[in-house]
N, C-alpha and C. Protein backbone atom coordinates (compact mmCIF):
# COMPACT_ATOMS: atom_id res chain seq x y z
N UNK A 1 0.85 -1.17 0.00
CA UNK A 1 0.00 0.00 0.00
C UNK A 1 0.89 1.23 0.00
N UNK A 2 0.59 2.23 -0.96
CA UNK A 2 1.37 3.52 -0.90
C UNK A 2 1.17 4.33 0.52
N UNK A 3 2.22 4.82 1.17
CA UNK A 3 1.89 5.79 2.19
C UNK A 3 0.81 6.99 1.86
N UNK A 4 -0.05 7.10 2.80
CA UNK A 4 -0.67 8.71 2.71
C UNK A 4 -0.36 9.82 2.36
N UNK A 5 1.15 9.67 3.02
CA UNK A 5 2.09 11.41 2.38
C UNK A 5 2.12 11.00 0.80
N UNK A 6 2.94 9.58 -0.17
CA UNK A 6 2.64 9.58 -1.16
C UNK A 6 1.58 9.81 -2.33
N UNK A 7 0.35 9.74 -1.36
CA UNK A 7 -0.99 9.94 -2.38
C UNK A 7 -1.53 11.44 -2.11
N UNK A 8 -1.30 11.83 -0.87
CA UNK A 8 -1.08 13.53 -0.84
C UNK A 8 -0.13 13.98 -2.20
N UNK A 9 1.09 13.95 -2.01
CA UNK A 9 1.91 14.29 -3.09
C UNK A 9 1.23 14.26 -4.37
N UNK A 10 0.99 12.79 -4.30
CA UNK A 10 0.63 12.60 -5.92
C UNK A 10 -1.13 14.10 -6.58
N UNK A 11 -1.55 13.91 -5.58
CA UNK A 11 -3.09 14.59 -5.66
C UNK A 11 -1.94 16.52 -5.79
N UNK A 12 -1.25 16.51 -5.02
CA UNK A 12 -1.00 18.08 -4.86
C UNK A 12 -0.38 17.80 -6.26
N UNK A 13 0.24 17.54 -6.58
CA UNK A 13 1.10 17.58 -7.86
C UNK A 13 0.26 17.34 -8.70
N UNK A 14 -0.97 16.88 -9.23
CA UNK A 14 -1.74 17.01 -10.40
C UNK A 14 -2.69 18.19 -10.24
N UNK A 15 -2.91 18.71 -8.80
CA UNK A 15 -3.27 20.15 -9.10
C UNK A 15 -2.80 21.50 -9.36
N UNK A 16 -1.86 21.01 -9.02
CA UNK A 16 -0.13 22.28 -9.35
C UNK A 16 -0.31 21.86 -11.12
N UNK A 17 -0.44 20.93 -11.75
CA UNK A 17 -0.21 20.59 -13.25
C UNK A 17 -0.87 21.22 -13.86
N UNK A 18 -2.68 21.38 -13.08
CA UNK A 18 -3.78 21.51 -13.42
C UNK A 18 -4.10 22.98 -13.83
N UNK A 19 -3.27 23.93 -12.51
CA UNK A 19 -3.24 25.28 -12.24
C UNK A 19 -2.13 26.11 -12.58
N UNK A 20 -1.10 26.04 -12.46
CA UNK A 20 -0.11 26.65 -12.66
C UNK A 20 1.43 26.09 -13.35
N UNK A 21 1.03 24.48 -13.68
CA UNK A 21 2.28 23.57 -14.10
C UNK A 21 2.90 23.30 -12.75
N UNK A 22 4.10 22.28 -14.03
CA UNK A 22 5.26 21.57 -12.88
C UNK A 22 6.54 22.38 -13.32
N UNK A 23 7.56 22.25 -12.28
CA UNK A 23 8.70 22.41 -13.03
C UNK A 23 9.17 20.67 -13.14
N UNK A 24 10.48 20.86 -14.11
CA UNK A 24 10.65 19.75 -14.67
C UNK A 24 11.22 18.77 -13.34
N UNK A 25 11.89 19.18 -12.16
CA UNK A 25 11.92 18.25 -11.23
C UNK A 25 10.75 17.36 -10.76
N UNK A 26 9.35 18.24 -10.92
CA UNK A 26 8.34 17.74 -10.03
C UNK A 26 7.28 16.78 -10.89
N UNK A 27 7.70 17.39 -12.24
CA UNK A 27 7.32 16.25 -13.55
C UNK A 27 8.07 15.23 -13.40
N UNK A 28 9.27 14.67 -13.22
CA UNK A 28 10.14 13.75 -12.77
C UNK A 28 9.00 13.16 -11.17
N UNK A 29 9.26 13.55 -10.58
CA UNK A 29 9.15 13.35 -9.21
C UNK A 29 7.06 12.63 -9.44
N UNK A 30 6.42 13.32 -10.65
CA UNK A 30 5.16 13.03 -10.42
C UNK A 30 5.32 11.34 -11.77
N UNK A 31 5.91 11.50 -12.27
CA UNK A 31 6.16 10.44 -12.85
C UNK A 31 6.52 9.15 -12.26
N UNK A 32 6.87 9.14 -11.71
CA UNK A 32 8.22 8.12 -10.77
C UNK A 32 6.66 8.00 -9.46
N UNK A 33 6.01 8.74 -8.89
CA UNK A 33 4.96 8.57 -7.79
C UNK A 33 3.74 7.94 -8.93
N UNK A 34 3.19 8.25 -9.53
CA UNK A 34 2.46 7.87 -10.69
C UNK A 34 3.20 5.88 -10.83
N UNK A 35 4.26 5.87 -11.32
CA UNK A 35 4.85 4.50 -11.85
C UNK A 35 4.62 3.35 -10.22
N UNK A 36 5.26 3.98 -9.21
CA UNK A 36 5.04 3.62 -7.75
C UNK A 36 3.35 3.25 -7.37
N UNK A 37 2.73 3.91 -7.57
CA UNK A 37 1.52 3.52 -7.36
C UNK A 37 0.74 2.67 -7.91
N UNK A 38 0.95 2.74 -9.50
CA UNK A 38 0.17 2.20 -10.57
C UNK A 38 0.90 -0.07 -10.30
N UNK A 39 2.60 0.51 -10.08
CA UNK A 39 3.04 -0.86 -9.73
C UNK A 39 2.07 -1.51 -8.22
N UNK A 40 1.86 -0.98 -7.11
CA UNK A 40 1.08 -1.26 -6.05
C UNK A 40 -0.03 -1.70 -6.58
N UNK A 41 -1.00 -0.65 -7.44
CA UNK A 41 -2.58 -1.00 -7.55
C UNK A 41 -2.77 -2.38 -8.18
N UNK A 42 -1.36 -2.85 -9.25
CA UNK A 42 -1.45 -3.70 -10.13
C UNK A 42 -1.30 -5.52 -9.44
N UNK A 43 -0.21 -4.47 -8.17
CA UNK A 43 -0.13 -6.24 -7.52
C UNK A 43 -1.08 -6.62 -6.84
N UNK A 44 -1.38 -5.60 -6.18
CA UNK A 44 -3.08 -5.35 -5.32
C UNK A 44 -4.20 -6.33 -5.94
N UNK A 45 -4.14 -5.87 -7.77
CA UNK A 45 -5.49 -6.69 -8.38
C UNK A 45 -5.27 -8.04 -8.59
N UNK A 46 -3.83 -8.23 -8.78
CA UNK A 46 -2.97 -9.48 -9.27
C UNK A 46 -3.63 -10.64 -8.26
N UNK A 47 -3.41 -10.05 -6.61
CA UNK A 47 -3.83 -10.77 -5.79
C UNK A 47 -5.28 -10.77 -5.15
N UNK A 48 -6.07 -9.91 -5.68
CA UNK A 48 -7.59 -10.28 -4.98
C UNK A 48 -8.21 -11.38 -6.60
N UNK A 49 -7.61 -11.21 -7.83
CA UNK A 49 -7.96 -12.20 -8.40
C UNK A 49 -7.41 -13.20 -8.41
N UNK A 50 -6.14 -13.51 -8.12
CA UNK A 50 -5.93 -15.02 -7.68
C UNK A 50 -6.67 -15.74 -6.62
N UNK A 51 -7.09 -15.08 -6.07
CA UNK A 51 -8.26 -15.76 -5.03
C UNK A 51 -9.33 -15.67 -5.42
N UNK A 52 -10.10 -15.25 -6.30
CA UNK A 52 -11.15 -15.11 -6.60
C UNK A 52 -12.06 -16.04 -6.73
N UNK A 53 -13.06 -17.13 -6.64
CA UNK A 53 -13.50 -18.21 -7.25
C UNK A 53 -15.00 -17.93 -7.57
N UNK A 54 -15.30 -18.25 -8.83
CA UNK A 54 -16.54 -17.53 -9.41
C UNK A 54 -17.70 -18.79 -9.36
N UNK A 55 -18.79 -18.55 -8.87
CA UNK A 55 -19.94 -20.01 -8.81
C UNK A 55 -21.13 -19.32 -9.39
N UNK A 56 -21.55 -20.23 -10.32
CA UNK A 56 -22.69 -20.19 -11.23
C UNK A 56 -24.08 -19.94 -9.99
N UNK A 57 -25.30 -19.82 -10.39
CA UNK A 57 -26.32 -19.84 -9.53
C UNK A 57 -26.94 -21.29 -9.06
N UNK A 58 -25.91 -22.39 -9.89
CA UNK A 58 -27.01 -24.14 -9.85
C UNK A 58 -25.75 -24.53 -8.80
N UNK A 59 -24.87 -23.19 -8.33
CA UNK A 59 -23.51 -23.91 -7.35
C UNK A 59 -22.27 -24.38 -8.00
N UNK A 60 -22.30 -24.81 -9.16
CA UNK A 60 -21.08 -25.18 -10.04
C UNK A 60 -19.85 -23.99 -9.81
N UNK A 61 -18.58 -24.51 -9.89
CA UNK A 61 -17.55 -23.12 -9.80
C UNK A 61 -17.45 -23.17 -11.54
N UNK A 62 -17.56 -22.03 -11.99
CA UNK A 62 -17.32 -21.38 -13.20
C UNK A 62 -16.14 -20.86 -13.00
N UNK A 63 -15.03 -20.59 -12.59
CA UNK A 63 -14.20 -19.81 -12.43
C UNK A 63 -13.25 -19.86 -13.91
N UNK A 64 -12.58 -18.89 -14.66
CA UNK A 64 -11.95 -19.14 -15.67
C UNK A 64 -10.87 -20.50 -15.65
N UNK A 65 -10.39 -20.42 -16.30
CA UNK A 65 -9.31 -21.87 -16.61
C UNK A 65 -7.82 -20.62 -15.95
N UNK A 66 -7.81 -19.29 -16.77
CA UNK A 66 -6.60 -18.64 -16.43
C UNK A 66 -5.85 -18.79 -15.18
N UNK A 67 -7.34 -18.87 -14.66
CA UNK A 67 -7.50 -17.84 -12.76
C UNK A 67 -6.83 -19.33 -12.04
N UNK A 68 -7.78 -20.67 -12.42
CA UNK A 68 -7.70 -21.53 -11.91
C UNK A 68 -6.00 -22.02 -11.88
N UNK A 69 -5.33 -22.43 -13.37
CA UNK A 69 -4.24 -22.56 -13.28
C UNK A 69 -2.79 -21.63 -12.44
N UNK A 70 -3.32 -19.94 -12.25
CA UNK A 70 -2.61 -19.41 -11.30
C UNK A 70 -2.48 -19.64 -10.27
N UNK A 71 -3.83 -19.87 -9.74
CA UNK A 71 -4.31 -20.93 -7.76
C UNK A 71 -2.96 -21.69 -8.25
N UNK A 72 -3.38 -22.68 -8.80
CA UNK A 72 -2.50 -24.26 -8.75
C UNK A 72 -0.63 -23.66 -8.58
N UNK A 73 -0.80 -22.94 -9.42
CA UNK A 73 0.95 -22.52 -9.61
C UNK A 73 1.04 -22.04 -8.42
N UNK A 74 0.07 -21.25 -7.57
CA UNK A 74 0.57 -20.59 -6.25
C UNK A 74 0.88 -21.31 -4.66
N UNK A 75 -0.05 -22.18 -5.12
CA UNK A 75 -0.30 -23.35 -4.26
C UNK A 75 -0.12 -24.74 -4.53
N UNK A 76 0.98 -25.26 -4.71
CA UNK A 76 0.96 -26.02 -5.29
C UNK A 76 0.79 -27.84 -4.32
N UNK A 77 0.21 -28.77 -4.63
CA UNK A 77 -0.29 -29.86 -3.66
C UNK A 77 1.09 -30.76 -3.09
């Protein structure tokens, strides 16, 4: 999870972009917080769908074949 001061930053720095620009340090600096976060959100989804398991309404698991073979690789018997 990104720190709080990081997602402060990130929010002040797209309204500084919004209003008055960056200078080129803080375009650096919003880039690099931008790349940091987007890597977090991505492992974040990586892992609430590897757990995911999807069941039809008759109870059957429908879950994709993708999802299923990642379980197995993660866990393996």
């Amino acid at each position: 999870m990104l720190s709080p001061e990081k997602l402060a930053r990130i929010n002040e720095l797209a309204k500084k972009k919004k209003t008055i620009g960056l200078t080129m340090e803080e375009a650096k600096e919003q880039t690099s917080l931008r790349k940091e976060y987007l890597d977090v959100f991505r492992s974040n989804m990586k892992k609430t769908i590897e757990n995911v398991t999807v069941i039809d309404p008759e109870g059957n698991d429908i879950t994709p074949d993708k999802v299923k073979r990642l379980k197995s690789n993660k866990f393996p018997n």
